[in-house]
Protein backbone atom coordinates (compact mmCIF):
# COMPACT_ATOMS: atom_id res chain seq x y z
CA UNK A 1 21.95 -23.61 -11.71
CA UNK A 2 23.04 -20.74 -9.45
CA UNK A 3 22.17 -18.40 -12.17
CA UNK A 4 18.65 -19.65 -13.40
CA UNK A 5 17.80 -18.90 -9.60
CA UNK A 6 19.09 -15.53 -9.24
CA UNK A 7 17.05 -14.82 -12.67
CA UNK A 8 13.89 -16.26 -10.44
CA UNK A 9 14.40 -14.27 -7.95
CA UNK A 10 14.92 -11.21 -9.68
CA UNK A 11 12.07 -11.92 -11.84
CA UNK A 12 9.72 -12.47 -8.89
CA UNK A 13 10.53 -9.57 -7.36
CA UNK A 14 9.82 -7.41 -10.24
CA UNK A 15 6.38 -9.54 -10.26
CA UNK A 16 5.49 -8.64 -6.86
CA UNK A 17 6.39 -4.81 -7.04
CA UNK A 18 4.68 -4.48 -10.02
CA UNK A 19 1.10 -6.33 -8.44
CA UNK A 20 1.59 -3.99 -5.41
CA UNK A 21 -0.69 -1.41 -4.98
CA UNK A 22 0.58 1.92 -4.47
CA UNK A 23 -0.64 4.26 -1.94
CA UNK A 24 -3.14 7.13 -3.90
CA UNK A 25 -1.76 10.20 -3.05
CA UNK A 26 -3.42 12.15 -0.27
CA UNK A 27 -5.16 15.10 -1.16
CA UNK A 28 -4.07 18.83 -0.36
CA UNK A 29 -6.41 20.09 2.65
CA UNK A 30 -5.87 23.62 1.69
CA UNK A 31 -7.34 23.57 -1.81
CA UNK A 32 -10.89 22.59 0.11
CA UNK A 33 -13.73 24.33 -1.05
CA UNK A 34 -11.77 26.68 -3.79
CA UNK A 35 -12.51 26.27 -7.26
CA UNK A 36 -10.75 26.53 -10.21
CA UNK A 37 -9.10 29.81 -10.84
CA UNK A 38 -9.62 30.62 -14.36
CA UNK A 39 -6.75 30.53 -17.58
CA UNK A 40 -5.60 33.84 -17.78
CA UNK A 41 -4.65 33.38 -21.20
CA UNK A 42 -8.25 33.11 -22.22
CA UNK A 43 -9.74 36.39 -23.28
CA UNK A 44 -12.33 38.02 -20.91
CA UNK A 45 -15.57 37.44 -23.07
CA UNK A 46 -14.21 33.91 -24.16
CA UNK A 47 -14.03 32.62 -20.52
């Protein structure tokens, strides 16, 4: 009996960590307003 309830508990645990929502990660406030620098690997008349 002491076993079946350390498998629920263990199990519910897992339940609830897994339904948490995890935080979005914030974005970088540096990168504002840049754009996309450009492959470099791409040729010149390709890009």
């Amino acid at each position: 009996m002491k076993q079946l309830a350390l498998v629920f508990v263990l199990l519910s645990s897992f339940m609830l960590m897994a339904c948490s929502p995890s935080a979005p990660d914030s974005p970088n406030p540096d990168s504002y307003g840049q754009t996309i620098k450009p492959d470099h690997n791409v040729p010149a008349d390709h890009q």
